[in-house]
C-alpha atoms as a PDB file:
ATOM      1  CA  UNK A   1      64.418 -53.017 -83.939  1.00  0.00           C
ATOM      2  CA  UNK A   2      63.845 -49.493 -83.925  1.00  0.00           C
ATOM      3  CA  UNK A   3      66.891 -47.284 -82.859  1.00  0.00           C
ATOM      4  CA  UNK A   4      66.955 -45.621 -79.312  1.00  0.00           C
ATOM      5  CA  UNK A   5      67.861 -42.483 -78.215  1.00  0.00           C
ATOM      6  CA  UNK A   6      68.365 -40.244 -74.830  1.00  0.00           C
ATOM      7  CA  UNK A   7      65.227 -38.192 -74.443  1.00  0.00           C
ATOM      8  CA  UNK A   8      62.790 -36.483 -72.336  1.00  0.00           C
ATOM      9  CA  UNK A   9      59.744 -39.228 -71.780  1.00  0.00           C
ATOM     10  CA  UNK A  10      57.078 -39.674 -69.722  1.00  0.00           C
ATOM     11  CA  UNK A  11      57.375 -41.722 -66.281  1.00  0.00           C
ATOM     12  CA  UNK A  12      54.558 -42.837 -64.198  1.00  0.00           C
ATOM     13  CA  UNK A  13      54.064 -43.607 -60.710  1.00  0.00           C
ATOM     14  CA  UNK A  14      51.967 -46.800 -60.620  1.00  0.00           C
ATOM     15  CA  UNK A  15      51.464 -46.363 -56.555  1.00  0.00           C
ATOM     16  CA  UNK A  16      50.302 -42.584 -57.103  1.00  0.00           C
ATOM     17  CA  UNK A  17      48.356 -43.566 -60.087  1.00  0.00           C
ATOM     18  CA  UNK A  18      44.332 -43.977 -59.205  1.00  0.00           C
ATOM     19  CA  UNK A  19      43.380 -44.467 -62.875  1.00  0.00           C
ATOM     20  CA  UNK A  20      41.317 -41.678 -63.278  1.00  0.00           C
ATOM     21  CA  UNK A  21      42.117 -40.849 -67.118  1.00  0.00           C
ATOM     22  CA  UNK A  22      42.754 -37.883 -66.835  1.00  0.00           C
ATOM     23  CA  UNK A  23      46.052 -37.858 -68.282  1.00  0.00           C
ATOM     24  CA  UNK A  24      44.554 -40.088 -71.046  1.00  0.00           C
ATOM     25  CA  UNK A  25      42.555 -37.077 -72.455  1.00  0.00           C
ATOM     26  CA  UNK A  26      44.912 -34.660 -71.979  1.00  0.00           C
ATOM     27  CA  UNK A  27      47.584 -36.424 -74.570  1.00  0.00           C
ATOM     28  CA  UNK A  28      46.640 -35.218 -77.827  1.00  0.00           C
ATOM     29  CA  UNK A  29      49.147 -38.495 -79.376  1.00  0.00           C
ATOM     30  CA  UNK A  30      47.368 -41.157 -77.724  1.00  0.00           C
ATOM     31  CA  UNK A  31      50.587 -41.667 -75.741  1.00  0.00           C
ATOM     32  CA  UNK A  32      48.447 -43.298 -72.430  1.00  0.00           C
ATOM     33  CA  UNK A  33      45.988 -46.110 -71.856  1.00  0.00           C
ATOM     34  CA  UNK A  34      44.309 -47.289 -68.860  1.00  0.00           C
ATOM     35  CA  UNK A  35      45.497 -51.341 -68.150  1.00  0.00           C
ATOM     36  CA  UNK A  36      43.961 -53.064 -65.221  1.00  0.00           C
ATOM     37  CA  UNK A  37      42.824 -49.343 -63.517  1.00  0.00           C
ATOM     38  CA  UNK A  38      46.629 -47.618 -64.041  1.00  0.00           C
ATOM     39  CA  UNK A  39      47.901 -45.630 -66.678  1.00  0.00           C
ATOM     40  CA  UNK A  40      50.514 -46.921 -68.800  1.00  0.00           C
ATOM     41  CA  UNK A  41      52.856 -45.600 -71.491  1.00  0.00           C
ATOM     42  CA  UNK A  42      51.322 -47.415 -74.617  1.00  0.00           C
ATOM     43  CA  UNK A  43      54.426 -47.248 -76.653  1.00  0.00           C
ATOM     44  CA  UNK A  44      57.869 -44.575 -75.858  1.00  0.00           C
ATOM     45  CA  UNK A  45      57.249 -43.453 -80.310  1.00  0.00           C
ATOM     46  CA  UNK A  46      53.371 -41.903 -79.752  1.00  0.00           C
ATOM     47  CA  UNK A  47      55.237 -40.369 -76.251  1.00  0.00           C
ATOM     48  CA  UNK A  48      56.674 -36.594 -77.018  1.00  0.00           C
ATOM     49  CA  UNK A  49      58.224 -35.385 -73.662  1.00  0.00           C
ATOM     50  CA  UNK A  50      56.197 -32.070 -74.032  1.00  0.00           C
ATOM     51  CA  UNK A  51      54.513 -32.934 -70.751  1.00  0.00           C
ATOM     52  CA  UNK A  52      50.830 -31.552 -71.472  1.00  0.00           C
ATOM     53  CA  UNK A  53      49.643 -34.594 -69.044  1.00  0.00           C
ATOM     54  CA  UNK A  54      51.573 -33.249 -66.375  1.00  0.00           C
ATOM     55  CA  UNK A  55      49.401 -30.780 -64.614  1.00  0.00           C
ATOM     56  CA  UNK A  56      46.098 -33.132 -65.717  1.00  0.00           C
ATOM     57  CA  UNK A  57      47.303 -35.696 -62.874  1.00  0.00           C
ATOM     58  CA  UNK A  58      45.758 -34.782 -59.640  1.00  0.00           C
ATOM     59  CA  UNK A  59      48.087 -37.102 -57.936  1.00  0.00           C
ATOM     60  CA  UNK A  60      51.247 -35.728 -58.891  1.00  0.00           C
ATOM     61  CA  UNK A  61      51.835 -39.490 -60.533  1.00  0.00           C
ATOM     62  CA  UNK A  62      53.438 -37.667 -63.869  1.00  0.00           C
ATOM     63  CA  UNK A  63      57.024 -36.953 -64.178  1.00  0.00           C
ATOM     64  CA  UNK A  64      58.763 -36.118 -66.940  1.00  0.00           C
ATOM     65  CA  UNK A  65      62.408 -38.282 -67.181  1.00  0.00           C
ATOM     66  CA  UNK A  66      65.041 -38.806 -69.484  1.00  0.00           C
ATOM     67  CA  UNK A  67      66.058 -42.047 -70.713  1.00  0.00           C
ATOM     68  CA  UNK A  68      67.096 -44.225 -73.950  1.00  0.00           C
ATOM     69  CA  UNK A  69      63.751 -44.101 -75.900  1.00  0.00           C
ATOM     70  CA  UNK A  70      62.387 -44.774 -79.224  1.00  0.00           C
ATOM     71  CA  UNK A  71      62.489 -41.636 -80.856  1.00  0.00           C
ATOM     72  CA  UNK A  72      58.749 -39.677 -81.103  1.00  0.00           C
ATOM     73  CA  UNK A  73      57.049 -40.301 -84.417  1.00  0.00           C
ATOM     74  CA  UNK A  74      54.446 -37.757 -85.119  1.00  0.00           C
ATOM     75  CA  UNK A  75      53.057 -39.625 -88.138  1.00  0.00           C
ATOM     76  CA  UNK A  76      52.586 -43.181 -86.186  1.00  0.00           C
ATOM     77  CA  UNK A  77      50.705 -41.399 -83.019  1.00  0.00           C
ATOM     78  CA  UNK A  78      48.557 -39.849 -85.211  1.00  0.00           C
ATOM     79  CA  UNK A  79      47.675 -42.936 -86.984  1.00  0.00           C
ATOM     80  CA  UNK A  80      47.547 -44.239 -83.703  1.00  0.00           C
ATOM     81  CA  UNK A  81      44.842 -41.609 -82.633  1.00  0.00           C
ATOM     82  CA  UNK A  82      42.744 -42.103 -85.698  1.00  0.00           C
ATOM     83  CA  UNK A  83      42.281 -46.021 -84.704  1.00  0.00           C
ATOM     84  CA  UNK A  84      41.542 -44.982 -80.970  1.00  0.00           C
ATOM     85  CA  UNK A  85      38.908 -42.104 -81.974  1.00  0.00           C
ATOM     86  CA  UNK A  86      37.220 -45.541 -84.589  1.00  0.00           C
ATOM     87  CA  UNK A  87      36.877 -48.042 -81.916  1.00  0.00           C
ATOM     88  CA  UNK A  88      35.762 -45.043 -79.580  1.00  0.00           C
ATOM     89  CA  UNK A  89      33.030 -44.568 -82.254  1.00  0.00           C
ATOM     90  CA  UNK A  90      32.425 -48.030 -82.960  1.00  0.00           C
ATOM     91  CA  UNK A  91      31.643 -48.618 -78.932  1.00  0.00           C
ATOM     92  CA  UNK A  92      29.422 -45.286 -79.000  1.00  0.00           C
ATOM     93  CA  UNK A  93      27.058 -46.597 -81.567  1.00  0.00           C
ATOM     94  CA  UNK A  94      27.297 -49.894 -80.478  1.00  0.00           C
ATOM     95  CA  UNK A  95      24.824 -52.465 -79.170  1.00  0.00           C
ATOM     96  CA  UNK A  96      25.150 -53.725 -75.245  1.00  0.00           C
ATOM     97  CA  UNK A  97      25.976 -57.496 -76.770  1.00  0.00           C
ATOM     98  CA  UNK A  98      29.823 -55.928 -77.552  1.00  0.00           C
ATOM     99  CA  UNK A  99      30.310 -55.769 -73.875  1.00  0.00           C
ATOM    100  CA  UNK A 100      33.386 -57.624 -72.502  1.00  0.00           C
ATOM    101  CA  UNK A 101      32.236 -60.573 -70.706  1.00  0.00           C
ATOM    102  CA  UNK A 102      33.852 -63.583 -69.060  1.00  0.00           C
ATOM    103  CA  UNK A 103      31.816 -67.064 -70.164  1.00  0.00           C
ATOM    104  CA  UNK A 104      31.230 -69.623 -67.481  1.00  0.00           C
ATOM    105  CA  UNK A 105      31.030 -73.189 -68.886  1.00  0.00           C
ATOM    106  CA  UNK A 106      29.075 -75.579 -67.255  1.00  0.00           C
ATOM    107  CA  UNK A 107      28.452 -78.847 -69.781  1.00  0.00           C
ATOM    108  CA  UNK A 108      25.589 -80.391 -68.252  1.00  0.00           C
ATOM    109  CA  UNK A 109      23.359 -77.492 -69.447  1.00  0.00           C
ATOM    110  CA  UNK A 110      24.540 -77.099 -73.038  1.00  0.00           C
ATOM    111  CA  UNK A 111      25.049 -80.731 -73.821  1.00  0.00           C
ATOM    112  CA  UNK A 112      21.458 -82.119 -75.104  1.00  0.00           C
ATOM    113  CA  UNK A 113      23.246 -85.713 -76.224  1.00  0.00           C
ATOM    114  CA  UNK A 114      26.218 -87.999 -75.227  1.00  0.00           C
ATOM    115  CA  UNK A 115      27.506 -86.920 -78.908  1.00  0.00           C
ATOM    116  CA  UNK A 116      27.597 -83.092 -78.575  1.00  0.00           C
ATOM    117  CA  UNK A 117      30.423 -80.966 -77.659  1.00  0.00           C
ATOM    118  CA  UNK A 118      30.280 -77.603 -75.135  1.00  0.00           C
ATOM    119  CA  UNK A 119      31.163 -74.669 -76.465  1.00  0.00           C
ATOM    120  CA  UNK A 120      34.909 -73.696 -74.735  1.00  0.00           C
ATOM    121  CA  UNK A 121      34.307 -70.470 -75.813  1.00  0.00           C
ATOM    122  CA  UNK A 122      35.338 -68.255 -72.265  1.00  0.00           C
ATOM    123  CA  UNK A 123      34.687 -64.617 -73.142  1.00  0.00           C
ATOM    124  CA  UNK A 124      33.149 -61.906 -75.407  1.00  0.00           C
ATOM    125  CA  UNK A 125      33.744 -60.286 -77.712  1.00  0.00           C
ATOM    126  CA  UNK A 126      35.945 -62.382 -80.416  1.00  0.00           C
ATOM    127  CA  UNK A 127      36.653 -60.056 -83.315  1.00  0.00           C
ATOM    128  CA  UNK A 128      40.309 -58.634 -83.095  1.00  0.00           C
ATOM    129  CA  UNK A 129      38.620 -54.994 -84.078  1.00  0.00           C
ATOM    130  CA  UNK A 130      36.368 -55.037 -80.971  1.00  0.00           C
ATOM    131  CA  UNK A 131      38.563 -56.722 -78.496  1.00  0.00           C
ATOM    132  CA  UNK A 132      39.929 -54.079 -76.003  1.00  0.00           C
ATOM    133  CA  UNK A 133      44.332 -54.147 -75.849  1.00  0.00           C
ATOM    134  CA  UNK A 134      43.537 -54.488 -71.746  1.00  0.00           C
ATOM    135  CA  UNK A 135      41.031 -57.295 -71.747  1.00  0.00           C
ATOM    136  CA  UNK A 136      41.438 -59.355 -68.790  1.00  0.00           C
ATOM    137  CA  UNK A 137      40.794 -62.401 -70.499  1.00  0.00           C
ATOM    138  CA  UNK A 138      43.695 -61.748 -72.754  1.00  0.00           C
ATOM    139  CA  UNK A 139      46.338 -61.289 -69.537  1.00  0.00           C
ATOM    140  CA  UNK A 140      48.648 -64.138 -69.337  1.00  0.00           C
ATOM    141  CA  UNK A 141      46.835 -66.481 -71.792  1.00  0.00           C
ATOM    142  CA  UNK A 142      47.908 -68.052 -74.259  1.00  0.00           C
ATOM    143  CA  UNK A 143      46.046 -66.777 -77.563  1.00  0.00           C
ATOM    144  CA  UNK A 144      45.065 -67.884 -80.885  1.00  0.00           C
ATOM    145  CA  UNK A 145      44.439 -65.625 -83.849  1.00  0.00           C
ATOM    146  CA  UNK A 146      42.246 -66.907 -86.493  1.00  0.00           C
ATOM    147  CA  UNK A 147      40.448 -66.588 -89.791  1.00  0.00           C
ATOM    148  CA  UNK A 148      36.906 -66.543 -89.910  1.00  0.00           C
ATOM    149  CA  UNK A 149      36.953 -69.124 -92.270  1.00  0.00           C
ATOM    150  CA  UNK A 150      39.129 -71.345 -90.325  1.00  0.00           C
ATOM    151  CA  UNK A 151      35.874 -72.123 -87.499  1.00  0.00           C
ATOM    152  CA  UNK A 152      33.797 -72.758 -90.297  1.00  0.00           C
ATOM    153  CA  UNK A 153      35.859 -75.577 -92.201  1.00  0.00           C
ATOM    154  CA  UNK A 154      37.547 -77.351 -89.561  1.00  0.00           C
ATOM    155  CA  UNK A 155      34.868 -79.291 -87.526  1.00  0.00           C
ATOM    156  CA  UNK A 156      36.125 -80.315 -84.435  1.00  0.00           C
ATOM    157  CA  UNK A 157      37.906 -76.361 -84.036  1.00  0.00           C
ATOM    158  CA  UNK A 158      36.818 -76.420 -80.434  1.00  0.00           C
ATOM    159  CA  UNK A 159      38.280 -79.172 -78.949  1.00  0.00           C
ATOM    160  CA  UNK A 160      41.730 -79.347 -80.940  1.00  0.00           C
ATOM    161  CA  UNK A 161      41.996 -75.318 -80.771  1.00  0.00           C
ATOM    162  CA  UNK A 162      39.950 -72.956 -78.536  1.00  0.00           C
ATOM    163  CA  UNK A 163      40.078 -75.069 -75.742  1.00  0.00           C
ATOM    164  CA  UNK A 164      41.934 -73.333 -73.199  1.00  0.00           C
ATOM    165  CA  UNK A 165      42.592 -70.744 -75.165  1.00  0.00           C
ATOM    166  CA  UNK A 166      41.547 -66.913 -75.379  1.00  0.00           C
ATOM    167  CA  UNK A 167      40.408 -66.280 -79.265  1.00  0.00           C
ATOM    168  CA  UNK A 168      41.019 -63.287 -81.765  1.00  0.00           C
ATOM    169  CA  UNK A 169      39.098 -63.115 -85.024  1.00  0.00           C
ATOM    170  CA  UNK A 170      40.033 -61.267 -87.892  1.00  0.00           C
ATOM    171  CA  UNK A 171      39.779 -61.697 -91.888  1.00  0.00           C
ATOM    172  CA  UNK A 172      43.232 -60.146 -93.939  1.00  0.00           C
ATOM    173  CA  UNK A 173      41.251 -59.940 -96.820  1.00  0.00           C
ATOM    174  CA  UNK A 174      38.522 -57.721 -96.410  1.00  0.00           C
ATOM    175  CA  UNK A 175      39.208 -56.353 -92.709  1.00  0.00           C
ATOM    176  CA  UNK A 176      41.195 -52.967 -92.245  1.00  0.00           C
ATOM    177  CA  UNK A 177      44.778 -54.516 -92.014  1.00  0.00           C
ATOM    178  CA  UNK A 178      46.408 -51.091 -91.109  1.00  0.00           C
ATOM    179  CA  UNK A 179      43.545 -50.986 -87.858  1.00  0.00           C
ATOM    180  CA  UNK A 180      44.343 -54.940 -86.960  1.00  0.00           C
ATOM    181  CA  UNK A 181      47.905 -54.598 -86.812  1.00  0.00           C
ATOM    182  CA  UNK A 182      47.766 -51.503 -84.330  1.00  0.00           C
ATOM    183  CA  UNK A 183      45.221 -53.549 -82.350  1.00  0.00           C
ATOM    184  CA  UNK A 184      47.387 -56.639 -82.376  1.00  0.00           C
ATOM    185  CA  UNK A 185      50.632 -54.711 -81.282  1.00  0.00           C
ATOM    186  CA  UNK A 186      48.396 -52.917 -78.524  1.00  0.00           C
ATOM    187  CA  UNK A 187      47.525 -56.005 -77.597  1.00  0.00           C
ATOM    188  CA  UNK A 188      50.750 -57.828 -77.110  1.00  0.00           C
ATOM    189  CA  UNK A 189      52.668 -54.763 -75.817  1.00  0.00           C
ATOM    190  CA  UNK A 190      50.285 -54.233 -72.466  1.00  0.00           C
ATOM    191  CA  UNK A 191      48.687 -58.051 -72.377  1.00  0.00           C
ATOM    192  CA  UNK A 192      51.632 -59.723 -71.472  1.00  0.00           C
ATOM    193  CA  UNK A 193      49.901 -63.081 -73.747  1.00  0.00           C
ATOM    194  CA  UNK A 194      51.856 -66.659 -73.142  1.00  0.00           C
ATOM    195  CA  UNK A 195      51.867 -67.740 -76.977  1.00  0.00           C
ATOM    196  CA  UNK A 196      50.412 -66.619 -80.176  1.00  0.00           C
ATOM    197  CA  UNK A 197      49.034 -68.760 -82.656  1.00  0.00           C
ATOM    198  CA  UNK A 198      47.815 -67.989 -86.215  1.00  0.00           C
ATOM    199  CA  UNK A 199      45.369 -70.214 -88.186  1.00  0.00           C
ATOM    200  CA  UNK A 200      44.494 -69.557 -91.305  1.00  0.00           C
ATOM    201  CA  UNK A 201      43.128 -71.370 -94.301  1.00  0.00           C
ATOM    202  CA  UNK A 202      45.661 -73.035 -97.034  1.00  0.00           C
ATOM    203  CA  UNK A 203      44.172 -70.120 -99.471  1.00  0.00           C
ATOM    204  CA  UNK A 204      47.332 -67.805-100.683  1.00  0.00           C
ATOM    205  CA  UNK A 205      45.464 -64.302 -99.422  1.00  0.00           C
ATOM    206  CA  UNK A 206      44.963 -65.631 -95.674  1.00  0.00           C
ATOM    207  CA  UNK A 207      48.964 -65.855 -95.509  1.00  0.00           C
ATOM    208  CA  UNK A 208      48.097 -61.895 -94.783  1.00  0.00           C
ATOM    209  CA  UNK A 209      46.852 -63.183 -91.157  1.00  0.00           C
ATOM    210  CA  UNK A 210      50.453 -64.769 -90.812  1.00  0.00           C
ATOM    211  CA  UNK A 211      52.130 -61.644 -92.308  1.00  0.00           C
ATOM    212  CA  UNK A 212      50.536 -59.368 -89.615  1.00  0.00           C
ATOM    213  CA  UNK A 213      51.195 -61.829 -86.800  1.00  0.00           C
ATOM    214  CA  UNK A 214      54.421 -61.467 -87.672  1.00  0.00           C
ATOM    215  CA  UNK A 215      54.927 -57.470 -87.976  1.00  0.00           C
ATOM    216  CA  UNK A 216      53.049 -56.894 -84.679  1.00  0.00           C
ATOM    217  CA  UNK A 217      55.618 -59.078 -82.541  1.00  0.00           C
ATOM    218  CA  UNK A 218      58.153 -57.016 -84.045  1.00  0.00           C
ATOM    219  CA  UNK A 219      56.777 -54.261 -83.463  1.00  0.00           C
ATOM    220  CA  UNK A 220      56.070 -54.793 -79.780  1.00  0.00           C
ATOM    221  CA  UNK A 221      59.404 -55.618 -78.959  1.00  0.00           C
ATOM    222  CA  UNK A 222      57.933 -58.948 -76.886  1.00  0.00           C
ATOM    223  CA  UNK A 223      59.108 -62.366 -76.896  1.00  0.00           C
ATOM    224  CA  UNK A 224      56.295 -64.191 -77.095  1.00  0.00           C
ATOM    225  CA  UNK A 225      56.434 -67.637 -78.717  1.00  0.00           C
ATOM    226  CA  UNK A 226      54.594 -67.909 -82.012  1.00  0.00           C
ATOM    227  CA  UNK A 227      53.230 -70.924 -84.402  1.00  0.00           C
ATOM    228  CA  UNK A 228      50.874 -71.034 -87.569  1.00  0.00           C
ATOM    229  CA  UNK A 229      48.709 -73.611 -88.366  1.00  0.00           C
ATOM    230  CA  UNK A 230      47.438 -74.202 -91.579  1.00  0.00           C
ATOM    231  CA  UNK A 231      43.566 -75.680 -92.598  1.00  0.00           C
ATOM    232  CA  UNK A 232      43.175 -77.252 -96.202  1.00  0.00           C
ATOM    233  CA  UNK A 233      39.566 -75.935 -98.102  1.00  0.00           C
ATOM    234  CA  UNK A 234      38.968 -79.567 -97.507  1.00  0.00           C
ATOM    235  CA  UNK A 235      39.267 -79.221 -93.371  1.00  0.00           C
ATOM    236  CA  UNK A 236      42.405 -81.243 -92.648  1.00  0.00           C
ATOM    237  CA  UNK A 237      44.974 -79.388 -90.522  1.00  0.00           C
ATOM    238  CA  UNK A 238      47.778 -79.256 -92.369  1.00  0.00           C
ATOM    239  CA  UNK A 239      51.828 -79.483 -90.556  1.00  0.00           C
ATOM    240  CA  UNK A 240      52.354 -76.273 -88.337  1.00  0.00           C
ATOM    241  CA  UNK A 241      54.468 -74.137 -90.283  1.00  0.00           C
END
């Protein structure tokens, strides 16, 4: 738990707030996101009290308090910055199929046998790196993160795991760890998520998945119950860990 001090921090009036963004631009640490059409303080460290969103706000929804905050850490906002201006990047060059999308299931039009199983897959996009922090169909679900693997060797994976379930994808092996875990604590921080759960393959580098779980509820400060659930090369679910 990082140590708190009395500081001059950002405050913002959700009723005054109209989500315009314009704040968002002005803060050169990445301090402010837009979540469900308001501004929000991402996280009190990438916040610096200099108040150069202040006269951005054209509803006078800024004010500049002071209260027991983590302390501002230069170094993490600008990392913080660096992943924002990738996935800004990533969405500029890419294709229309990235677009977040809700999934309505209906089984009588995807089942072509008494033997086949729907998909229970409910929204778009799946990869942890593309994912926005403020999807909707992250808020107040209960998610599971898993290897890519995982899908692939466990055959019944959508009836015993995405089932009612909203679904991150991510690979600790050859992804960019340092870009996941800022995504992940983004993600629990503002998503207020039900339960996390990581699965992951028996093989010793997908423990990474676990590891990363791990450092991104600590570093979001939120409860949120967690579980890991281990899949043998073989596709037998191993004993939650």
């Amino acid at each position: 738990m990082k140590t708190k001090v009395l500081r001059k921090i950002i405050q913002i009036d959700e009723a005054k707030c109209n989500g315009c963004g314009d704040c968002i631009d002005s803060c050169a640490e990445g301090a402010l996101a837009l979540v469900d059409g308001k501004a929000r303080l991402v996280k009190d460290q990438y916040c610096d009290g200099l108040a150069a969103c202040l006269k951005e706000c054209p509803q006078g929804a800024l004010s500049i308090i002071e209260r027991e905050a983590e302390e501002f850490d230069e170094a993490a906002a600008m990392r913080h910055v660096e992943v924002q201006q990738k996935a800004k990047i990533k969405q500029a060059c890419a294709c229309p199929g990235l677009a977040e999308r809700q999934l309505e299931r209906h089984p009588a039009r995807h089942v072509e046998s008494a033997a086949a199983q729907p998909s229970t897959l409910t929204h778009w996009p799946v990869q942890l790196a593309l994912v926005p922090p403020g999807a909707k169909f992250l808020r107040d679900s209960d998610v599971i993160l898993t290897a890519h693997c995982v899908p692939v060797a466990y055959p019944d994976f959508h009836r015993d795991f995405l089932a009612g379930h909203s679904i991150l994808i991510a690979c600790p092996k050859l992804d960019d760890t340092e870009a996941h875990l800022e995504k992940l604590t983004e993600i629990l921080r503002v998503s207020d998520i039900r339960s996390l759960t990581v699965l992951r393959m028996e093989v010793p580098c997908c423990s990474g998945l676990t590891r990363l779980a791990r450092l991104a509820l600590s570093e979001s400060g939120q409860p949120v119950p967690f579980q890991e659930v281990v899949i043998g090369i073989n596709g037998e679910k191993k004993s939650p860990q």
